[in-house]
PDB file of N, CA and C in Angstrom:
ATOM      1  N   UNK A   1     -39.507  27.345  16.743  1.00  0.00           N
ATOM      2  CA  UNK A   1     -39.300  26.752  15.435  1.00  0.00           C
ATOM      3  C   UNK A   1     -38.408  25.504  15.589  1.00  0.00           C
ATOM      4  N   UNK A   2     -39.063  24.193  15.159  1.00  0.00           N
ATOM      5  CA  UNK A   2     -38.052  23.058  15.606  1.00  0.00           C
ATOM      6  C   UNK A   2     -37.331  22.623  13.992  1.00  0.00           C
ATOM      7  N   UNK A   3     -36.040  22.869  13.905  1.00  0.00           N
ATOM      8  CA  UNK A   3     -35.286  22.343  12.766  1.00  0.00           C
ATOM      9  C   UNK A   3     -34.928  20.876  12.946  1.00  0.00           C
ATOM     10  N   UNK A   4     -35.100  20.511  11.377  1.00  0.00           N
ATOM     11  CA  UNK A   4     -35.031  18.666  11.268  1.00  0.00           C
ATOM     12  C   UNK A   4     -33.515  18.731  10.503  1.00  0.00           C
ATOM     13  N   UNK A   5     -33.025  17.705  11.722  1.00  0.00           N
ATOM     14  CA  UNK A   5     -31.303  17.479  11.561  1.00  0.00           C
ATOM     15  C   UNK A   5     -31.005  16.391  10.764  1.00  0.00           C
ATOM     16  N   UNK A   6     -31.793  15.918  10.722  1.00  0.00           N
ATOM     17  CA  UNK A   6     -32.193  14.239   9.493  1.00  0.00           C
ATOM     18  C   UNK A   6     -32.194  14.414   8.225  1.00  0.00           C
ATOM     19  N   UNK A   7     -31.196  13.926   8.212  1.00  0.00           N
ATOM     20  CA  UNK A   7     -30.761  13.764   5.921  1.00  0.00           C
ATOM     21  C   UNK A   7     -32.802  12.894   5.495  1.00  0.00           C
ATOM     22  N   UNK A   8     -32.244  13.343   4.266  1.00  0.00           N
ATOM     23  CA  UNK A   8     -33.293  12.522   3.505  1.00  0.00           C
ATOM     24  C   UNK A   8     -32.470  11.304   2.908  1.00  0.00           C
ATOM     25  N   UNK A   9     -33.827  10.325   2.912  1.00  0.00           N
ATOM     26  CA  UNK A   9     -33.407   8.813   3.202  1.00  0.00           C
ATOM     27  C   UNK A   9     -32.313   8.583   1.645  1.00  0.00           C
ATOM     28  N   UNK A  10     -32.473   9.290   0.826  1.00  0.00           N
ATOM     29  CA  UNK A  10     -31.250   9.075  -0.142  1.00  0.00           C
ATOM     30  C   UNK A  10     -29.760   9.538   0.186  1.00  0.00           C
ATOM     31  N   UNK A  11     -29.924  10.510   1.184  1.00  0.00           N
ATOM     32  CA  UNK A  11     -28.818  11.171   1.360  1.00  0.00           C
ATOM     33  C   UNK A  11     -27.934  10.101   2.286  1.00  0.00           C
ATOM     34  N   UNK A  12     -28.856   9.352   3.428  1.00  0.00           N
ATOM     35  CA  UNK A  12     -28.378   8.470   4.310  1.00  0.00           C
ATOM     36  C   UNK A  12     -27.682   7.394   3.723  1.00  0.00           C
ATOM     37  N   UNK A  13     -28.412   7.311   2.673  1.00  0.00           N
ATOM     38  CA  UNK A  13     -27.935   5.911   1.585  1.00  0.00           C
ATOM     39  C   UNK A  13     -26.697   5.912   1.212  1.00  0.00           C
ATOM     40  N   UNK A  14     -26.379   7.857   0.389  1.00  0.00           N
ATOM     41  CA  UNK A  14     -24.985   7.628   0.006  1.00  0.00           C
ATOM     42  C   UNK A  14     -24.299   7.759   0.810  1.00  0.00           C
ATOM     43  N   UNK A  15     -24.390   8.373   2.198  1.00  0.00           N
ATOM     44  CA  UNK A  15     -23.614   8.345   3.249  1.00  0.00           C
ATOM     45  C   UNK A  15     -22.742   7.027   3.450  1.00  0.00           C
ATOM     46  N   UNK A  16     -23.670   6.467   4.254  1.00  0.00           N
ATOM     47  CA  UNK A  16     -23.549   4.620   4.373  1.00  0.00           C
ATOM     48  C   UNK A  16     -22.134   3.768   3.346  1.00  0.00           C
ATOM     49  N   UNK A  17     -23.187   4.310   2.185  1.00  0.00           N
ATOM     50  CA  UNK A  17     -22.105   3.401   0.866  1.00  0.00           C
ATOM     51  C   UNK A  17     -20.632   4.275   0.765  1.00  0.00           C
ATOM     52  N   UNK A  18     -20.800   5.453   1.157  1.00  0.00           N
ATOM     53  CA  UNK A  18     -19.465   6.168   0.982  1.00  0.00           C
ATOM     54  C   UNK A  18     -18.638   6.050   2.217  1.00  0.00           C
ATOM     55  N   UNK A  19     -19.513   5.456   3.556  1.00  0.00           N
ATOM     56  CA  UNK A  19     -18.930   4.630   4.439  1.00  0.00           C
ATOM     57  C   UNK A  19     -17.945   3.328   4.575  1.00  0.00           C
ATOM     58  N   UNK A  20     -19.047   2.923   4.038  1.00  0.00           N
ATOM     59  CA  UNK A  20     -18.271   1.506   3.419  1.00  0.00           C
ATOM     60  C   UNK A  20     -17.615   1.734   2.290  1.00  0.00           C
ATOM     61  N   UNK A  21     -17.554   1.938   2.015  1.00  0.00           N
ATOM     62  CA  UNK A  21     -15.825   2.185   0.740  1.00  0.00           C
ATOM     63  C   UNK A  21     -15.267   2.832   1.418  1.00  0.00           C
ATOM     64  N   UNK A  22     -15.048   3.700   2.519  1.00  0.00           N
ATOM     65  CA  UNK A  22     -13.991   4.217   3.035  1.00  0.00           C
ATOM     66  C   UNK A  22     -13.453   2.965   3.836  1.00  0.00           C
ATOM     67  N   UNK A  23     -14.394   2.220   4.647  1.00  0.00           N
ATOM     68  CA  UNK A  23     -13.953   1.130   5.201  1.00  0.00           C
ATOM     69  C   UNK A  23     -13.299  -0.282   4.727  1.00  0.00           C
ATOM     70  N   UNK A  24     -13.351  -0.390   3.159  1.00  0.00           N
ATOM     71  CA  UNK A  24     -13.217  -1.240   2.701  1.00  0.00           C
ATOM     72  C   UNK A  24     -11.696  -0.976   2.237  1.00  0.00           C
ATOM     73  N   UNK A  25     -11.353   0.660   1.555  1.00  0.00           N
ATOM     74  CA  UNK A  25     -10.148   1.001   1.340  1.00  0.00           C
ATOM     75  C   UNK A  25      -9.406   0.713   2.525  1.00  0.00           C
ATOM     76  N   UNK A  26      -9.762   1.168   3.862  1.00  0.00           N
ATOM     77  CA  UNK A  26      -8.610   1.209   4.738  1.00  0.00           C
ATOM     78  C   UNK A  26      -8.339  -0.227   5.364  1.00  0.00           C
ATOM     79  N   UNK A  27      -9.321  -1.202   5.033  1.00  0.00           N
ATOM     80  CA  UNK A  27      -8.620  -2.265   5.094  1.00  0.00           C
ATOM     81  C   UNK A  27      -7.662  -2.702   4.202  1.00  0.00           C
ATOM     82  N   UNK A  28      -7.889  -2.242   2.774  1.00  0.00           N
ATOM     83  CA  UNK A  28      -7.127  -2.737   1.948  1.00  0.00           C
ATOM     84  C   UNK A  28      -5.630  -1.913   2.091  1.00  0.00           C
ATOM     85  N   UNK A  29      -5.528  -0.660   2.595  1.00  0.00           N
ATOM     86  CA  UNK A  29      -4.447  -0.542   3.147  1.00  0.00           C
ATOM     87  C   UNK A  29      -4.048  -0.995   4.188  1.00  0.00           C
ATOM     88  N   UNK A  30      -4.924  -1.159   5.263  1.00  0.00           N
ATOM     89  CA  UNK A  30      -3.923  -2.016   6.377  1.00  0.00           C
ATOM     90  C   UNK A  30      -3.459  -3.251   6.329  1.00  0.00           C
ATOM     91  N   UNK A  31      -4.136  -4.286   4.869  1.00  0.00           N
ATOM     92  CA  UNK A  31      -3.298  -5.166   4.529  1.00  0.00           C
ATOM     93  C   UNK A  31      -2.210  -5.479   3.782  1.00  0.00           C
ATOM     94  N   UNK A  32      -1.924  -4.032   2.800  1.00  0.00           N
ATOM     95  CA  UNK A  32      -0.888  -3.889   1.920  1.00  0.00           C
ATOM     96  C   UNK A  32       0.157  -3.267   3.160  1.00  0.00           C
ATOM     97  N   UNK A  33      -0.041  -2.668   3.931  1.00  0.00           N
ATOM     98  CA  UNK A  33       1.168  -2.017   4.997  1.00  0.00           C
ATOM     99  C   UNK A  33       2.073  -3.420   5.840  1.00  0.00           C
ATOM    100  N   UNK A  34       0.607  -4.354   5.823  1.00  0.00           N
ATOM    101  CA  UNK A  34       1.099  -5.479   6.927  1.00  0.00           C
ATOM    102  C   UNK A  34       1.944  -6.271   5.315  1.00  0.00           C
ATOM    103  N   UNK A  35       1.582  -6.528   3.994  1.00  0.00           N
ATOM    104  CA  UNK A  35       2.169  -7.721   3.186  1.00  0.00           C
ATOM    105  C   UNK A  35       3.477  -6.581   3.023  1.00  0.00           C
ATOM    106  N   UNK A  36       3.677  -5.223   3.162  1.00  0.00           N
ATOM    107  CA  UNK A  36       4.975  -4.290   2.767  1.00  0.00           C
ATOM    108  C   UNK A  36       6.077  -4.320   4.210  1.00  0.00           C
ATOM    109  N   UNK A  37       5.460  -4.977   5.287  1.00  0.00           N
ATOM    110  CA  UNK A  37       6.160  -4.915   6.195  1.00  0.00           C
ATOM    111  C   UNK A  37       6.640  -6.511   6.548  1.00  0.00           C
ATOM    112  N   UNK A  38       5.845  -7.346   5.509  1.00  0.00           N
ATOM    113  CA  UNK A  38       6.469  -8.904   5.793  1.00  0.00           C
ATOM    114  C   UNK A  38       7.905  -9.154   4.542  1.00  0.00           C
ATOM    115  N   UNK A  39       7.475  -8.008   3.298  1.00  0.00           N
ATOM    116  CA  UNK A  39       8.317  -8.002   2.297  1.00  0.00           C
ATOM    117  C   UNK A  39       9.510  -7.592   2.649  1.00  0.00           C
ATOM    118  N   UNK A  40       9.746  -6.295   3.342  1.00  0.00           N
ATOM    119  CA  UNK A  40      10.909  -5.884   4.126  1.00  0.00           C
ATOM    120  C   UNK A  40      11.634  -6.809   5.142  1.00  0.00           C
ATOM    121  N   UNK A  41      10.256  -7.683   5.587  1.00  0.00           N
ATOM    122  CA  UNK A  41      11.397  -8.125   6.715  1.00  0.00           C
ATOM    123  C   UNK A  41      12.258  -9.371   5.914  1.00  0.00           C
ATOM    124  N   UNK A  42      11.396  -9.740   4.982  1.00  0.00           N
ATOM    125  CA  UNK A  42      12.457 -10.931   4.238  1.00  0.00           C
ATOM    126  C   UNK A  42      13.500 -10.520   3.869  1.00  0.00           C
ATOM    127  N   UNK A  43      13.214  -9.478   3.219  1.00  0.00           N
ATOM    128  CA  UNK A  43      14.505  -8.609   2.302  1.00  0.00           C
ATOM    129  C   UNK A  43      15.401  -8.450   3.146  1.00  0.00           C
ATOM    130  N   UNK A  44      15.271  -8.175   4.084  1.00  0.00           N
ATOM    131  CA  UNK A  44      16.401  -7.657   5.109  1.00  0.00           C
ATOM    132  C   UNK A  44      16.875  -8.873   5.750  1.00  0.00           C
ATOM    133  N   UNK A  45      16.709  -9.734   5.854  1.00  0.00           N
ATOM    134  CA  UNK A  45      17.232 -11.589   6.549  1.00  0.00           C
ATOM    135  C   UNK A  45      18.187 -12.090   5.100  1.00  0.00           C
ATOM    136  N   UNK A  46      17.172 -11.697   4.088  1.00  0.00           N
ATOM    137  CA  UNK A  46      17.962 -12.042   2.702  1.00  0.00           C
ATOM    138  C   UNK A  46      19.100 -11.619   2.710  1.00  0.00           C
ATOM    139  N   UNK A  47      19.656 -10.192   2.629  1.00  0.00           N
ATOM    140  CA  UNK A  47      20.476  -9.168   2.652  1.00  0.00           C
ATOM    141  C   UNK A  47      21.257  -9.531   3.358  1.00  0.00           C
ATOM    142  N   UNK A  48      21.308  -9.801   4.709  1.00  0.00           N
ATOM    143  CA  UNK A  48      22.103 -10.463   5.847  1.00  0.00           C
ATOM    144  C   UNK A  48      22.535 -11.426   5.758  1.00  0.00           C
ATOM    145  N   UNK A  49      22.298 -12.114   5.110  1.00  0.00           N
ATOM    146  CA  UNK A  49      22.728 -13.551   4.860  1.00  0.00           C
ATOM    147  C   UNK A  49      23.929 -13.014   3.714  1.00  0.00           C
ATOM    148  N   UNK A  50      23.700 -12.364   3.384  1.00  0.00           N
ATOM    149  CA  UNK A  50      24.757 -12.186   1.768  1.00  0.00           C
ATOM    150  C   UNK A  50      25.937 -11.418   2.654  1.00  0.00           C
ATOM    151  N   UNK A  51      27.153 -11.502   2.785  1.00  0.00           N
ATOM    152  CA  UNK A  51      28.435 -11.358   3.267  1.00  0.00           C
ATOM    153  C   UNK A  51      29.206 -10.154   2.723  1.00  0.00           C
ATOM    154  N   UNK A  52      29.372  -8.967   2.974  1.00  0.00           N
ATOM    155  CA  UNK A  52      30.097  -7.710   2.858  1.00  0.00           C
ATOM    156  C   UNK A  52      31.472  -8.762   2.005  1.00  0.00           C
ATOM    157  N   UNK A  53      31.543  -8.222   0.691  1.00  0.00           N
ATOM    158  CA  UNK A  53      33.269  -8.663   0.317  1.00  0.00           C
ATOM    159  C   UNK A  53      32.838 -10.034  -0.452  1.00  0.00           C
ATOM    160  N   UNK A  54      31.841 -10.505  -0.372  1.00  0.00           N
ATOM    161  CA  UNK A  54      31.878 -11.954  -0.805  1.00  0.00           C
ATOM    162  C   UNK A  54      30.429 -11.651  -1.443  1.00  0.00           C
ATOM    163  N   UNK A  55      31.054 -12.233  -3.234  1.00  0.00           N
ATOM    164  CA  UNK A  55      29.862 -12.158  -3.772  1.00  0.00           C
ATOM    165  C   UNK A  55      28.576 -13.460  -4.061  1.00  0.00           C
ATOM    166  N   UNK A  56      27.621 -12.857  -4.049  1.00  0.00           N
ATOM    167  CA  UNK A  56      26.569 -13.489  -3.393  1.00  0.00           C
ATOM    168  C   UNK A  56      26.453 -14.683  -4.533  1.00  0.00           C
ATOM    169  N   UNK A  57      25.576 -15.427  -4.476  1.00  0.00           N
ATOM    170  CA  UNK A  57      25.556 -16.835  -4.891  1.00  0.00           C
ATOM    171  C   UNK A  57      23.899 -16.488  -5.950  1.00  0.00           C
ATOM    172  N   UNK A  58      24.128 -16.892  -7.309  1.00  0.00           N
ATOM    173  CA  UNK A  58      22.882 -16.752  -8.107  1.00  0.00           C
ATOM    174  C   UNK A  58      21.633 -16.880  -7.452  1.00  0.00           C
ATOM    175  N   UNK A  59      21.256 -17.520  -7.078  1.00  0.00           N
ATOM    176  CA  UNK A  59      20.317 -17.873  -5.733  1.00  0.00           C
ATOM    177  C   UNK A  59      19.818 -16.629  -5.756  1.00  0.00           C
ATOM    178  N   UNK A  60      20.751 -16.459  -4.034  1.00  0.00           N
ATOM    179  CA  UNK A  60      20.805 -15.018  -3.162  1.00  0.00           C
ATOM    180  C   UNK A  60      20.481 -13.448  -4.557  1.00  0.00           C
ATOM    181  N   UNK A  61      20.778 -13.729  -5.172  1.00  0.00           N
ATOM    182  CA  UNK A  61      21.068 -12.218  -6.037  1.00  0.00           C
ATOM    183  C   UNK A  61      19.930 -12.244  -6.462  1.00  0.00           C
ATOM    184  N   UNK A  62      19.368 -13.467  -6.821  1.00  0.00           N
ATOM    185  CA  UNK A  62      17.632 -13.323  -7.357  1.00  0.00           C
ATOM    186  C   UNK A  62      16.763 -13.410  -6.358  1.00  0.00           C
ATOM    187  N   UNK A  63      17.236 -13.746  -5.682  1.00  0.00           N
ATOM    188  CA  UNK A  63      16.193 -13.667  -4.490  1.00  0.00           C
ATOM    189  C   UNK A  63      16.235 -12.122  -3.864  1.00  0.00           C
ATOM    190  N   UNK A  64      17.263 -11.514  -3.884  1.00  0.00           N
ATOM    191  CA  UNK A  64      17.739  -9.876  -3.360  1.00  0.00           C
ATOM    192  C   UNK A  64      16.562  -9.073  -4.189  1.00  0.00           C
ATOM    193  N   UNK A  65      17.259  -9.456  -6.211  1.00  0.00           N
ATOM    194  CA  UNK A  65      16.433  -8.592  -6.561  1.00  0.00           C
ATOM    195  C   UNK A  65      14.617  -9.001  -6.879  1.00  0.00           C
ATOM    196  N   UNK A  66      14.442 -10.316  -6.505  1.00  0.00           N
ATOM    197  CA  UNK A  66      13.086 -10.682  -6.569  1.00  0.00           C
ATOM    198  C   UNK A  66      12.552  -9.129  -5.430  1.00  0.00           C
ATOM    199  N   UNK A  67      13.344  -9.708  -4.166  1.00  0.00           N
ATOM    200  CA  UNK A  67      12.506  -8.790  -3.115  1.00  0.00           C
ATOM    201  C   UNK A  67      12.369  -7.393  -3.316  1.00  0.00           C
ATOM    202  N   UNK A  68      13.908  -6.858  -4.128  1.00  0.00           N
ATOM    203  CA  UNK A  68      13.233  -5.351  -4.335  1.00  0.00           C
ATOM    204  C   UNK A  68      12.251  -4.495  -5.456  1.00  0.00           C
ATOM    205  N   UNK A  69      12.076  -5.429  -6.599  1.00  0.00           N
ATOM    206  CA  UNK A  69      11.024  -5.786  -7.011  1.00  0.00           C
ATOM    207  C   UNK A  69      10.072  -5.403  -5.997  1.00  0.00           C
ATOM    208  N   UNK A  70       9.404  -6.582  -5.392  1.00  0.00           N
ATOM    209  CA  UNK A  70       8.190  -6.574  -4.538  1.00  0.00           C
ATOM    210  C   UNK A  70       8.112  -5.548  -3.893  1.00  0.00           C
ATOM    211  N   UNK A  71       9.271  -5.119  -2.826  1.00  0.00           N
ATOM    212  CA  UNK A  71       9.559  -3.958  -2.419  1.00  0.00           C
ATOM    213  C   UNK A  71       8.389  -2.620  -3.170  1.00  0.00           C
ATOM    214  N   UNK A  72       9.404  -2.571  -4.147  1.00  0.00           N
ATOM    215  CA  UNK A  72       8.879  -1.009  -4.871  1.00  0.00           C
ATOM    216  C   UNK A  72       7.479  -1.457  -5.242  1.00  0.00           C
ATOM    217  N   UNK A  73       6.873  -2.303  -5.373  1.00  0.00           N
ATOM    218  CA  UNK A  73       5.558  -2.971  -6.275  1.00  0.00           C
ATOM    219  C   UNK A  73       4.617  -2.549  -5.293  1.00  0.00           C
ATOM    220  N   UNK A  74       4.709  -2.605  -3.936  1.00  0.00           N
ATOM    221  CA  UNK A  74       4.390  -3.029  -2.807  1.00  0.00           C
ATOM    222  C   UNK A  74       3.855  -1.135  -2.461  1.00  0.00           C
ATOM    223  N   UNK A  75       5.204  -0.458  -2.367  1.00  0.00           N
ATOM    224  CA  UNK A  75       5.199   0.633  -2.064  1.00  0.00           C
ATOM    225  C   UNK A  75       3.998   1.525  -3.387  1.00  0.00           C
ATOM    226  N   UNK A  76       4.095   1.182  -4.036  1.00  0.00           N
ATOM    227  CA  UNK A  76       3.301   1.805  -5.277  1.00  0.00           C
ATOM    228  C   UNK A  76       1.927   1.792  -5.329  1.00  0.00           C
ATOM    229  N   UNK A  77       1.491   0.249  -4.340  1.00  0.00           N
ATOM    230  CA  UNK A  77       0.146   0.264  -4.610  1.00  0.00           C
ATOM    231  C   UNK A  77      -0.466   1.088  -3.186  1.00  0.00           C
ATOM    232  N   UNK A  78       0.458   0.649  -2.203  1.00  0.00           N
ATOM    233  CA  UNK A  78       0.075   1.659  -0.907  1.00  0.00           C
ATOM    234  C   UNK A  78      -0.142   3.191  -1.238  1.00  0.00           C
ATOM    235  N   UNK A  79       0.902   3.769  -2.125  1.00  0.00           N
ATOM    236  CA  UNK A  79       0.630   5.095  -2.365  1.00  0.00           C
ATOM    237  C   UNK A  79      -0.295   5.588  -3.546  1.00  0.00           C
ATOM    238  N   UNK A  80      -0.907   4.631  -4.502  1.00  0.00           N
ATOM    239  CA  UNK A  80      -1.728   5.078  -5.000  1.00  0.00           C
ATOM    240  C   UNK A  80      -2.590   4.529  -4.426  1.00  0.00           C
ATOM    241  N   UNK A  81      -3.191   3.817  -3.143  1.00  0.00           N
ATOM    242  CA  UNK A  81      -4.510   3.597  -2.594  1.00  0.00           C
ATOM    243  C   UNK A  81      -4.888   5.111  -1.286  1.00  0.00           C
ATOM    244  N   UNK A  82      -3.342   5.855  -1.241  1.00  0.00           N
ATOM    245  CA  UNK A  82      -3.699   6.485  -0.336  1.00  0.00           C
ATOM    246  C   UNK A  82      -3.620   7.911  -1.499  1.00  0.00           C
ATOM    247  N   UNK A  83      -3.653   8.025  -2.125  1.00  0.00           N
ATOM    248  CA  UNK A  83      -3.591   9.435  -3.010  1.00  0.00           C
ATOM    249  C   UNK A  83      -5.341   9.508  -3.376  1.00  0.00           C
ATOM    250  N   UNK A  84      -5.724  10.996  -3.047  1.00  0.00           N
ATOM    251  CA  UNK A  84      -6.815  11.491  -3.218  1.00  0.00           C
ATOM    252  C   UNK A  84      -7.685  10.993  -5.167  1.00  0.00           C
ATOM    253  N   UNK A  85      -9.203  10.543  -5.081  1.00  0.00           N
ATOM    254  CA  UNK A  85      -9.089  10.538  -6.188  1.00  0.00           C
ATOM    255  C   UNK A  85      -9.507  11.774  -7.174  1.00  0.00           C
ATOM    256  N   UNK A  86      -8.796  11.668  -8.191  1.00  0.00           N
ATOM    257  CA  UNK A  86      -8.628  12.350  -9.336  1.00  0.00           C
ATOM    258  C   UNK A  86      -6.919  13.445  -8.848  1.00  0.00           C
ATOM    259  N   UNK A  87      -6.009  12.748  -8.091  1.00  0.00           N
ATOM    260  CA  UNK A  87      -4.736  13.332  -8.315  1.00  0.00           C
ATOM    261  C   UNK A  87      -3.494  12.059  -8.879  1.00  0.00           C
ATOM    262  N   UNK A  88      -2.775  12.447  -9.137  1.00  0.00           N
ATOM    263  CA  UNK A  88      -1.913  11.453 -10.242  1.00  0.00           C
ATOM    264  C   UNK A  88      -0.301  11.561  -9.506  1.00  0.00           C
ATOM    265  N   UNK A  89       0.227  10.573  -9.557  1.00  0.00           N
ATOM    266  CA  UNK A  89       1.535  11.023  -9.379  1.00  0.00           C
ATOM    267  C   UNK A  89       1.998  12.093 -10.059  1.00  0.00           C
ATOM    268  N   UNK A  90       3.035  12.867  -9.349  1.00  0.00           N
ATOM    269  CA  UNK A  90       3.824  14.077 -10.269  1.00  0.00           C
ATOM    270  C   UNK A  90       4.841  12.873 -11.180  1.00  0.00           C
ATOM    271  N   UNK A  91       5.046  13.155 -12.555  1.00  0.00           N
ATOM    272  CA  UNK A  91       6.133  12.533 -12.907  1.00  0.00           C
ATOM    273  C   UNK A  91       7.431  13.477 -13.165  1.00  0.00           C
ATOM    274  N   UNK A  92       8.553  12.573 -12.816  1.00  0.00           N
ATOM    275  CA  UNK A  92       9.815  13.141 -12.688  1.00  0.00           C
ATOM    276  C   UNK A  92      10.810  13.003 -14.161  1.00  0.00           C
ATOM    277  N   UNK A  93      11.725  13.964 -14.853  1.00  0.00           N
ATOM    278  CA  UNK A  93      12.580  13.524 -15.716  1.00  0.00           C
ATOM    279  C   UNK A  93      13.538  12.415 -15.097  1.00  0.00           C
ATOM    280  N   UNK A  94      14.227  11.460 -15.922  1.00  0.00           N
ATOM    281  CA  UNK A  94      14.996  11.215 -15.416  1.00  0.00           C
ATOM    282  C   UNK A  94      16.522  11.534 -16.139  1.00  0.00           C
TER     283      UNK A  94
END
């Protein structure tokens, strides 16, 4: 008895397309990881520049909190591109 291991040609189809959207997501995360890891590194040169004891210069302070802004913005979209769909963040009281 010879069994046929071959999808039917619709099945191959959604395969494929559910291929490519997996491939298309994980690029779009490996480019939000690489723009979350160029955001950090500014933030952190920013930060360094600003002097323990000496307060920072209007500038510097918007530029600090521009970056952590981006920061968290950054982190948010990475974790809802990697959360399963149809699950939601838990929300927290505050």
């Amino acid at each position: 008895m010879i069994i046929a291991l071959a999808a039917p040609p619709e099945e191959l189809r959604k395969r494929q397309r559910l291929l490519s959207e997996l491939l298309l997501t994980l690029d779009k995360y490996v480019q939000s990881l690489r723009e979350l890891k160029e955001v950090r590194k500014t933030y952190s040169e920013r930060s360094a520049e600003i002097k323990p004891g000496v307060e920072p210069s209007p500038k510097q302070f918007a530029g600090v909190v521009q970056l952590q802004s981006t920061v968290e913005t950054e982190q948010a979209l990475v974790a809802a591109e990697t959360r399963p769909p149809g699950k939601s963040r838990k929300r927290t009281l505050r």
